[in-house]
Protein backbone atom coordinates (compact mmCIF):
# COMPACT_ATOMS: atom_id res chain seq x y z
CA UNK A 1 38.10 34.44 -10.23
CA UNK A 2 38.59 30.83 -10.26
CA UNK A 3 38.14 30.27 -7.00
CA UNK A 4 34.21 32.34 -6.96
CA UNK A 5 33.58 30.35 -9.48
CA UNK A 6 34.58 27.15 -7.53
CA UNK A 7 32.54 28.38 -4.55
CA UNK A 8 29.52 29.34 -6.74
CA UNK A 9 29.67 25.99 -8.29
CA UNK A 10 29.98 23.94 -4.73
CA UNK A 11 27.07 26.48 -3.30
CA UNK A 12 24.74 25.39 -6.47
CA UNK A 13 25.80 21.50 -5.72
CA UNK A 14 24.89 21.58 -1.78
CA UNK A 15 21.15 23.66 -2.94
CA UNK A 16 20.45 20.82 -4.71
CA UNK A 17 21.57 17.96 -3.21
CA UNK A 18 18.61 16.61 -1.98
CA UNK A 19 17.37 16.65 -5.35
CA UNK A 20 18.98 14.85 -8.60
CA UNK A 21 18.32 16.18 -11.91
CA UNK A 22 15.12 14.82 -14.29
CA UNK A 23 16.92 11.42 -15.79
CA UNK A 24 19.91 11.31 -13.63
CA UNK A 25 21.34 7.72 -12.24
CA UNK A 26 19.52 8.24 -8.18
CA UNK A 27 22.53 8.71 -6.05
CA UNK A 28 22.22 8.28 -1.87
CA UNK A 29 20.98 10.81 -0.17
CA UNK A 30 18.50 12.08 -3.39
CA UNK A 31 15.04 12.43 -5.01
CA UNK A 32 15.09 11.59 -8.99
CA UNK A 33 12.31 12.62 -11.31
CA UNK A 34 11.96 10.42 -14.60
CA UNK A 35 9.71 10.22 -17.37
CA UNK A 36 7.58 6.95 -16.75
CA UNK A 37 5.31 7.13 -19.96
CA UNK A 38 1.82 8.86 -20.62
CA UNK A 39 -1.96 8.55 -19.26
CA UNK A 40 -4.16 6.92 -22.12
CA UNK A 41 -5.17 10.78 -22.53
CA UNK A 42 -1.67 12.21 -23.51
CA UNK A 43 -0.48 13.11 -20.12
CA UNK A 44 2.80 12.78 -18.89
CA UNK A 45 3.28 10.35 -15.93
CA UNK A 46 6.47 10.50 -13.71
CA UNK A 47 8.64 7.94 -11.47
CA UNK A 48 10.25 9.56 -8.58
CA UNK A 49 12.90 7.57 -7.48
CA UNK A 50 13.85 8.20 -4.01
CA UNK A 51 17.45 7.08 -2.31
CA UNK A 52 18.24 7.09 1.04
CA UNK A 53 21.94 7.69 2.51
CA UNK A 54 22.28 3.67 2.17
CA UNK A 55 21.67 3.27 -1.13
CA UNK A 56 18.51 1.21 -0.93
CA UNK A 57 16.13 2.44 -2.90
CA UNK A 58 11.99 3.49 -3.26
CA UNK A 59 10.59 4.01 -6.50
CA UNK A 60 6.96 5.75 -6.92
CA UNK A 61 4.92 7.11 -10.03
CA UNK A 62 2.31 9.71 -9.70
CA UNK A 63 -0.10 7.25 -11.49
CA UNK A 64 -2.02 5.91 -8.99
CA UNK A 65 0.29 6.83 -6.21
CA UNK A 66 1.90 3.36 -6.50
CA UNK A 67 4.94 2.34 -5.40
CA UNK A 68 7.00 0.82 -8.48
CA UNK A 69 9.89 -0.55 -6.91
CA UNK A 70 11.63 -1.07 -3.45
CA UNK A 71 15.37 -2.01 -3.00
CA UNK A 72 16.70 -3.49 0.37
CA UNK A 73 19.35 -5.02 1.43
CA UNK A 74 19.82 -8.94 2.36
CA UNK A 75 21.59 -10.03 5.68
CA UNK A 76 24.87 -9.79 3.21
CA UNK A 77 23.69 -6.19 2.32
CA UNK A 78 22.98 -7.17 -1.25
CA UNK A 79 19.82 -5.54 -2.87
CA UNK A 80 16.77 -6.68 -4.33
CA UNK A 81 13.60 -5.52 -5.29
CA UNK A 82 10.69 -6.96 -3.09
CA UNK A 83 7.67 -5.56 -4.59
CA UNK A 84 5.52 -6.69 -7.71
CA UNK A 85 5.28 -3.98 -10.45
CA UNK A 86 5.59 -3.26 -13.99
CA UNK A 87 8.37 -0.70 -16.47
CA UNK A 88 6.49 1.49 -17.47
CA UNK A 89 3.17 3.44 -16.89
CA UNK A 90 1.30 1.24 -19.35
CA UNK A 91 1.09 -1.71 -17.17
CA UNK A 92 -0.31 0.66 -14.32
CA UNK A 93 -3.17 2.18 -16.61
CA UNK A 94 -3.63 -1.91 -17.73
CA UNK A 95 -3.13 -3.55 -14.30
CA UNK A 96 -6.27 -5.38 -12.33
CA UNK A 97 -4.40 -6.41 -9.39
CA UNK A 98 -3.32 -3.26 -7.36
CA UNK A 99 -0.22 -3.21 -7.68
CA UNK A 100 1.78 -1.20 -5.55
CA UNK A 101 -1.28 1.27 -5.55
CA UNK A 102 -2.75 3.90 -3.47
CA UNK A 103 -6.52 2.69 -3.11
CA UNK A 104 -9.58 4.74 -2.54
CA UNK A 105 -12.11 6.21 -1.98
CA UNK A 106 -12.80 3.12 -0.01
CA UNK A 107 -10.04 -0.12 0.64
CA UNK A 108 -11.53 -3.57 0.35
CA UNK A 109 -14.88 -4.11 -0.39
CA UNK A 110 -18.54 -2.06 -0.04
CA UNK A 111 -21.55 -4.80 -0.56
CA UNK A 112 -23.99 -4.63 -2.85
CA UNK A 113 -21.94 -1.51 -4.17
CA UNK A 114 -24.35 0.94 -2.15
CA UNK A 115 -24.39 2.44 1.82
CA UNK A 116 -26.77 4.62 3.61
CA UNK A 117 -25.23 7.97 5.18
CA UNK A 118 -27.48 10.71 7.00
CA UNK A 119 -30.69 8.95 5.56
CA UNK A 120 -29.64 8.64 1.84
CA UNK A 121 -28.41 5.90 -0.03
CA UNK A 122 -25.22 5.85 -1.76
CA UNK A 123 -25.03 3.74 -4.76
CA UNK A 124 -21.38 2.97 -6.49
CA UNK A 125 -20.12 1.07 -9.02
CA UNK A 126 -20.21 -2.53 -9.15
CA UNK A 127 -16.96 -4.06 -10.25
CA UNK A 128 -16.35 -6.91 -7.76
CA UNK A 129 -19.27 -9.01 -8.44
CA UNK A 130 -22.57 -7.33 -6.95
CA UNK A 131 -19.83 -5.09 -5.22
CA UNK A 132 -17.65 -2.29 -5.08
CA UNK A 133 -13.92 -3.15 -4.35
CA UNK A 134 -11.35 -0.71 -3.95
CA UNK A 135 -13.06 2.71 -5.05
CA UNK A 136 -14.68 1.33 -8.00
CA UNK A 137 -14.05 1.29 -11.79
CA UNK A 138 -12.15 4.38 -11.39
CA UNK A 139 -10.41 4.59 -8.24
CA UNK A 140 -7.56 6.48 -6.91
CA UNK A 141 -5.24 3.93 -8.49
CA UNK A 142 -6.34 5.08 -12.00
CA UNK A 143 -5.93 8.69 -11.03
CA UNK A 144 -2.94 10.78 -12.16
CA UNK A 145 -2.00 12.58 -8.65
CA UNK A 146 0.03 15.84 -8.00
CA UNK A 147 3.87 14.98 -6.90
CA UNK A 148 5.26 17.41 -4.77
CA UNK A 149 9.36 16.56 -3.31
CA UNK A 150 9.36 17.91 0.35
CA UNK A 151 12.57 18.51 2.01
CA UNK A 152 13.72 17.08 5.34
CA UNK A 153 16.12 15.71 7.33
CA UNK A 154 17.28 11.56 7.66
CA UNK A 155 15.26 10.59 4.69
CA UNK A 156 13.48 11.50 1.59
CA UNK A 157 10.03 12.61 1.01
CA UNK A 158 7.53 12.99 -1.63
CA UNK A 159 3.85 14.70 -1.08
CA UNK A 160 1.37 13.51 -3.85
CA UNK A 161 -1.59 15.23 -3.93
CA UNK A 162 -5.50 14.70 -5.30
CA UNK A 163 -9.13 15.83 -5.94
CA UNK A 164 -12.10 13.80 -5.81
CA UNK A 165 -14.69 15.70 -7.15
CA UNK A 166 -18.46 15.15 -5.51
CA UNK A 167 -19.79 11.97 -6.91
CA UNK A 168 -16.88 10.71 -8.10
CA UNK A 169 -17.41 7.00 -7.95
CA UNK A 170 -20.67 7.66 -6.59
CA UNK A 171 -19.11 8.62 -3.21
CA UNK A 172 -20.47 11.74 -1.71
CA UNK A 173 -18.44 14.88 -1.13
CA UNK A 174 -15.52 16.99 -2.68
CA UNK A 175 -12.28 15.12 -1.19
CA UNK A 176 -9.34 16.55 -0.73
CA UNK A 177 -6.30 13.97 -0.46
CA UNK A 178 -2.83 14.27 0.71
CA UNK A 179 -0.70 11.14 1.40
CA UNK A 180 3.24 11.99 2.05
CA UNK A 181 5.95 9.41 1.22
CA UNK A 182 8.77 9.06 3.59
CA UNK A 183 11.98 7.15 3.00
CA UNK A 184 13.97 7.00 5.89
CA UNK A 185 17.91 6.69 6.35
CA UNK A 186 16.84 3.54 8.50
CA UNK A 187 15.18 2.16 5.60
CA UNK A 188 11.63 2.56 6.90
CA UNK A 189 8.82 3.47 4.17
CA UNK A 190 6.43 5.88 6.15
CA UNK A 191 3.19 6.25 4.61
CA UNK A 192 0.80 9.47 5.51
CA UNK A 193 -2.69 9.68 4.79
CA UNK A 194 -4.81 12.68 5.38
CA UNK A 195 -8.17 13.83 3.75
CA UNK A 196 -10.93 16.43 4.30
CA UNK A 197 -14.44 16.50 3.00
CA UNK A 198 -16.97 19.25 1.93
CA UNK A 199 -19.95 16.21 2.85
CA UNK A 200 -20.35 13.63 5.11
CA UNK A 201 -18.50 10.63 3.43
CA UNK A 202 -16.81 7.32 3.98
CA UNK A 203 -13.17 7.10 3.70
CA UNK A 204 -10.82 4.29 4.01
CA UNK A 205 -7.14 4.53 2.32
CA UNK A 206 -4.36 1.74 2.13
CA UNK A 207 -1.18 1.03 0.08
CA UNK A 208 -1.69 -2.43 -2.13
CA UNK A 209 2.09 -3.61 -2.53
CA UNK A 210 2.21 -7.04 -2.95
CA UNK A 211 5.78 -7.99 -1.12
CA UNK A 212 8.34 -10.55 -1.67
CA UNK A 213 10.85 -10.42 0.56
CA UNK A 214 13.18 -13.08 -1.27
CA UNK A 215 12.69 -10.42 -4.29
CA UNK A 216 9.66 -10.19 -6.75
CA UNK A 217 9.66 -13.21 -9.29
CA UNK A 218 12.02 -14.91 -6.86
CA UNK A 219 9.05 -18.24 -6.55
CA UNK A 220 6.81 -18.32 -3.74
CA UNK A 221 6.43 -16.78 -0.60
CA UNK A 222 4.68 -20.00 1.69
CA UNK A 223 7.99 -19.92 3.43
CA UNK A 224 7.73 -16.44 4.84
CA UNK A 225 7.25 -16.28 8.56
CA UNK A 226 4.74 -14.02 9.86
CA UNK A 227 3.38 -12.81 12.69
CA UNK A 228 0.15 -10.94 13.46
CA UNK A 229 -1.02 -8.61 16.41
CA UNK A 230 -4.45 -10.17 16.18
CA UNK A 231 -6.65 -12.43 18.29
CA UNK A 232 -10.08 -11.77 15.87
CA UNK A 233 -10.38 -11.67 12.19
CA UNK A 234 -13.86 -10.78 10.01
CA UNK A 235 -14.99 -14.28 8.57
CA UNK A 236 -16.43 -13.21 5.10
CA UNK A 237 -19.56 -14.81 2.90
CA UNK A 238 -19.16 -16.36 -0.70
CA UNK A 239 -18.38 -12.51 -2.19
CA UNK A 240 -16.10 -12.02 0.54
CA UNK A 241 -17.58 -9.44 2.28
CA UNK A 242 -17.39 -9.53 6.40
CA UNK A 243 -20.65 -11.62 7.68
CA UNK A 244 -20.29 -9.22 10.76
CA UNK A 245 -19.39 -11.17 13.00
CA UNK A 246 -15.41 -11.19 15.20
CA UNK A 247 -14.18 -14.63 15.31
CA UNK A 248 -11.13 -15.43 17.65
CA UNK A 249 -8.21 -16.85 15.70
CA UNK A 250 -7.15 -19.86 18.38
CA UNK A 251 -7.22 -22.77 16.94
CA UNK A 252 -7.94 -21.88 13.23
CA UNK A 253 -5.39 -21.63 10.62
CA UNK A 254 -5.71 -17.92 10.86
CA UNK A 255 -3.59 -18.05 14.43
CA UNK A 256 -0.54 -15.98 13.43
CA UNK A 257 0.54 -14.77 17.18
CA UNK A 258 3.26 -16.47 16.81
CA UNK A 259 5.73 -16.84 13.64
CA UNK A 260 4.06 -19.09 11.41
CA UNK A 261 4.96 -19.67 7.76
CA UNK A 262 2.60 -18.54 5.32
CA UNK A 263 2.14 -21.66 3.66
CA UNK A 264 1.63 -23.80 6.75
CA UNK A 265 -1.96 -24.28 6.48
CA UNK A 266 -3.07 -22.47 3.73
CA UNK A 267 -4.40 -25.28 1.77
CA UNK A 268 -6.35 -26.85 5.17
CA UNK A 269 -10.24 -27.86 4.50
CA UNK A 270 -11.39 -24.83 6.00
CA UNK A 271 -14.51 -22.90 4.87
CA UNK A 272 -12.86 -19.48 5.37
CA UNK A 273 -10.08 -20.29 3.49
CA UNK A 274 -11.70 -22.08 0.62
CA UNK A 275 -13.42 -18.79 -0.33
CA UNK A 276 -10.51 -16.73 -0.53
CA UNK A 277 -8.64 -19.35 -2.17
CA UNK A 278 -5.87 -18.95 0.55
CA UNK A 279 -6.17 -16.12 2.88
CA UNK A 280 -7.97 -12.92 2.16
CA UNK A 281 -8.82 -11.27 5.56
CA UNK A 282 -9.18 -8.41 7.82
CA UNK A 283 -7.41 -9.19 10.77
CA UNK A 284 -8.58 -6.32 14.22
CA UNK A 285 -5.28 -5.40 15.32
CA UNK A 286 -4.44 -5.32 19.50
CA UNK A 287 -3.68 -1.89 19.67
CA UNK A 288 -1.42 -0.65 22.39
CA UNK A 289 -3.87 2.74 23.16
CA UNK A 290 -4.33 5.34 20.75
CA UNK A 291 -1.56 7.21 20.54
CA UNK A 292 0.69 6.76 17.51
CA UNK A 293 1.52 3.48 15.63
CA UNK A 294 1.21 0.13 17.12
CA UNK A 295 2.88 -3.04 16.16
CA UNK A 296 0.53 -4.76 13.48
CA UNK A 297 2.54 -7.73 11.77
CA UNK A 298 6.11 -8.48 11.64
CA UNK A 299 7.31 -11.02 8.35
CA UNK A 300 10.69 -12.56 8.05
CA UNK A 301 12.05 -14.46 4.65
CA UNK A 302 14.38 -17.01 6.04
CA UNK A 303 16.80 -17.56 3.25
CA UNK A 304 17.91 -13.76 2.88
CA UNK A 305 17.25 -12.55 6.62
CA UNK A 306 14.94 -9.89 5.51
CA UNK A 307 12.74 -8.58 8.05
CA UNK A 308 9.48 -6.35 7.47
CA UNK A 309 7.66 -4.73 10.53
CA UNK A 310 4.26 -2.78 9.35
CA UNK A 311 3.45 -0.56 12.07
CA UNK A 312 -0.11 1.59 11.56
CA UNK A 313 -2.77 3.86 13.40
CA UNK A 314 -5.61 1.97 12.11
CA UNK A 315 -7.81 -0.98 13.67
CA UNK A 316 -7.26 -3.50 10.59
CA UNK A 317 -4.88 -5.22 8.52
CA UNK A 318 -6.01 -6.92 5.50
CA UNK A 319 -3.59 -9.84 4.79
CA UNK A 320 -4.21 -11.39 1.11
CA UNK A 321 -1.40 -14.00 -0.35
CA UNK A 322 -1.69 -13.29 -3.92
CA UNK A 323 -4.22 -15.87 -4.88
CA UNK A 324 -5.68 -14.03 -7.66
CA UNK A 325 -1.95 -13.84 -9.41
CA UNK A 326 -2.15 -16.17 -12.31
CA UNK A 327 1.01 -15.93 -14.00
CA UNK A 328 -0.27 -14.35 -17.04
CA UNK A 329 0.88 -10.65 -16.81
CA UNK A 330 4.55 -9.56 -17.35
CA UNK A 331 5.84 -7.29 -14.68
CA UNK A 332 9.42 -5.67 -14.44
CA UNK A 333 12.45 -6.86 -16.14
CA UNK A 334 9.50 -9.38 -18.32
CA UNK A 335 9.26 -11.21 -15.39
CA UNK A 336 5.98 -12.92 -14.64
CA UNK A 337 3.91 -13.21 -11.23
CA UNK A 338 2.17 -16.56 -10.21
CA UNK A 339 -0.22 -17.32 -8.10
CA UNK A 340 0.83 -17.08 -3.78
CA UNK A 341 4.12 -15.21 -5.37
CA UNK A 342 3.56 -12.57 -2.93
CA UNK A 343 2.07 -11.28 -0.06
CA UNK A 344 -0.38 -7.91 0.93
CA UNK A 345 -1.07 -6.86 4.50
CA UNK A 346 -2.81 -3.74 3.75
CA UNK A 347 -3.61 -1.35 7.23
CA UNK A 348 -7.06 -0.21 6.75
CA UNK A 349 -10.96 0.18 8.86
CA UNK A 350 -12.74 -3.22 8.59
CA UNK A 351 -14.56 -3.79 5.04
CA UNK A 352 -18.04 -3.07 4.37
CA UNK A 353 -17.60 -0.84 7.47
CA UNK A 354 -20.29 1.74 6.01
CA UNK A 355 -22.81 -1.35 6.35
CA UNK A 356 -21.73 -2.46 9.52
CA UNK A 357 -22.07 -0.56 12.17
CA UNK A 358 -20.38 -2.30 14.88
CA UNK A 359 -17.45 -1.43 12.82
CA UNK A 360 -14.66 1.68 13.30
CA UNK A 361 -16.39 3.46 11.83
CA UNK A 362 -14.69 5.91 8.27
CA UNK A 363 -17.59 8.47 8.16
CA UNK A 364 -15.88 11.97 7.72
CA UNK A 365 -17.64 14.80 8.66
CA UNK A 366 -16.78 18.54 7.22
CA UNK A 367 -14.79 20.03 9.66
CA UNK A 368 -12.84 16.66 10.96
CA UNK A 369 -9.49 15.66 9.06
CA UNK A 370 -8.90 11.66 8.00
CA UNK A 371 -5.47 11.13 9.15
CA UNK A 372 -3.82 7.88 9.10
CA UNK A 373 -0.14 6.88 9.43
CA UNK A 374 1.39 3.08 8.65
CA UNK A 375 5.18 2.22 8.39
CA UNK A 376 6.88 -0.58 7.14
CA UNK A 377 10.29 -1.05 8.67
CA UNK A 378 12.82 -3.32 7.31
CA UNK A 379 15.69 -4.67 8.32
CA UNK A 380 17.63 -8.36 8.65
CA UNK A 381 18.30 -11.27 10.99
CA UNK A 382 21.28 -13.58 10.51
C-alpha cells in the first residue's frame, strides 16, 4: 500500500512540475502564480514568476502585461535584477513611465493625436502634448490582461491575452490580442505578438523595459556599450514626432555600428539630441531578408560581463536612455530611479507611421493577422 501511495504521490509531483503552487518560493524549471495586489476597481492582479532550469528568473503581472522583474547571471554567475519596476500592482496602476509594459494600440507617438484610414479620420486622445503616445490615456499598459501558463519544452511560457473593444482609445476596430512569453533554458526572453481586427486599423506593439544591465538602481548606464544594426534613424521635430525624413547616422552621435558607450556623446550640441534630452529615436534596422529575426542591437555592461542581444521581425528599434527618469518615484526594494539610470530599445514600425506614408506601414486589414516576434538574449563576456 505504501508503495501506491509513493507512486501516486511521485506521478502527482512530475504532472505538475512545470507548474509551482499559487505562493510557492519559484523553483528551476517552474511557473509561480502570486497575488500582486488589486486593479483600482477591486480586481485581483497576479505576478507569474517564471524560472528557467538555471535559476535565473522572469517575473510578469497580468497588469499591463509588464514585465516586473528579470534575474541574470553576471560573468561570476551571480544574479541581479536588470529591469526598472515597482512591488506591487499599485505602482503599475500609478506609473507614467512604462515600465516594463506591454504598449498599445499604437508604440511611440501618433501626431496631432488623429490619422486618416480608408477616407475617415481617426481622432485619439491627446496625452503627449498635442499627441497621442503609447495608446493613449488608457492603453494596453493600464489594461488587466488574461494569463494563460502554456506548457513546453526548454523553457517556460506564459500566453496573456486581451480585448480592445471598437473605439477603444479612439482606434477603430474590435482587436483581438495575444502576446506569448517565453523564457528559455538559454536565458533568452522571447516575446510574441499577434493581433486580428474586425476593421481596418493601425497596430504597432512593443515591450517598454527600461534595462540595466549592472542591475536596476545600480547608478547609471553611460558606460554600457552598444551596438546598433542601423545606418538611418527618423530625426524628430520639437514634440518628437519623425519630420519624415531618413537621415544616415555617419558622422552624428547617433553612429552606433560599432560598440559605443552610451554616454559617449550624449550630451554633444546637437539639435537632435537636445530635443530628446539624450537620445529618443527610431533607429530602421538592416534587416538580413524577411524571414525570421534579424540582429537589431547588441549591449554589453563592462563591469559585470553582461551581454543583451535584442533580435526582432520588425523594421525599427526605438532606443530612449531614460531621460524622463527623475528620481522621484520609488521602485522595488524602495529603491529610486534617476534620470539616464536605464536604457529602452523598444522593436517597433516607425512612429507616426499612420501619417507617414513612406513608412512600414501597421494598417491591419480583417482577414490578415499582426504577428511580430523580438528576443532578447543574454548572456556574458569575461
Amino acid at each position: 500500500m505504501k508503495r501506491w501511495k509513493s507512486l501516486i504521490i511521485f506521478m502527482g509531483a512530475l504532472l505538475m512540475s512545470t507548474l509551482a503552487p499559487t505562493g510557492a518560493t519559484p523553483r528551476p524549471g517552474s511557473t509561480a502564480k502570486k497575488s500582486f495586489g488589486k486593479t483600482p476597481d477591486g480586481q485581483p492582479v497576479e505576478l507569474y514568476v517564471l524560472t528557467n532550469e538555471n535559476g535565473a528568473e522572469l517575473a510578469i503581472t497580468n497588469y499591463g502585461g509588464a514585465v516586473v522583474s528579470l534575474k541574470v547571471p553576471d560573468r561570476s554567475g551571480k544574479l541581479a535584477d536588470i529591469v526598472l519596476g515597482y512591488d506591487s500592482a499599485d505602482g503599475y496602476v500609478n506609473d507614467k513611465s512604462y515600465f516594463g509594459a506591454l504598449v498599445g494600440r499604437y508604440g511611440n507617438r501618433i501626431a496631432h493625436a488623429q490619422f486618416v484610414l480608408d477616407g475617415k479620420t481617426y481622432r485619439l486622445a491627446k496625452n503627449n502634448g498635442d499627441n497621442s503616445l503609447h495608446g493613449g490615456i488608457k492603453g494596453f499598459n493600464k489594461a488587466l490582461w488574461t494569463a494563460k501558463i502554456l506548457s513546453g519544452k526548454d523553457g517556460q511560457f506564459l500566453e496573456l491575452s486581451y480585448l480592445s473593444k471598437d473605439g477603444e482609445e479612439g482606434f477603430p476596430g474590435n482587436l483581438k490580442v495575444a502576446v506569448i512569453y517565453s523564457w528559455t533554458d538559454a536565458n533568452a526572453l522571447m516575446i510574441d505578438y499577434s493581433a486580428t481586427a474586425d476593421k481596418p486599423t493601425v497596430v504597432n506593439l512593443t515591450n517598454h523595459a527600461y534595462f540595466n544591465l549592472a542591475g536596476h538602481g545600480s547608478g547609471d548606464i553611460l558606460g554600457h556599450l552598444l551596438t546598433i544594426q542601423a545606418d538611418e534613424f527618423t530625426p524628430v521635430d520639437a514634440g518628437l514626432i519623425p519630420t519624415g525624413e531618413l537621415r544616415v547616422v555617419a558622422g552624428t552621435p547617433f553612429d552606433f555600428r560599432k560598440p559605443t558607450a552610451i554616454g559617449a556623446r550624449i550630451d554633444q550640441d546637437e539639435a537632435q539630441l537636445k530635443l530628446g534630452g539624450g537620445y529618443d529615436h527610431n533607429f530602421g534596422l538592416r534587416r538580413s531578408g524577411d524571414a525570421g529575426e534579424s540582429l537589431a542591437a547588441r549591449v554589453v555592461e563592462p563591469t559585470t560581463g553582461r551581454v543583451m542581444e535584442v533580435w526582432t521581425t520588425e523594421p525599427g528599434v526605438q532606443f530612449y536612455t531614460g531621460n524622463f527618469l527623475d528620481g522621484k518615484t520609488a521602485g522595488k526594494g524602495g529603491l529610486t530611479y534617476p534620470r539616464r539610470s536605464a536604457f529602452c530599445l523598444e522593436t517597433q514600425h516607425y512612429p507616426d507611421s499612420p501619417n507617414q506614408p513612406k513608412f512600414p506601414t501597421v494598417v491591419v486589414k480583417p482577414g490578415q493577422r499582426y504577428h511580430t516576434i523580438t528576443t532578447y538574449k543574454f548572456s556574458t563576456e569575461k
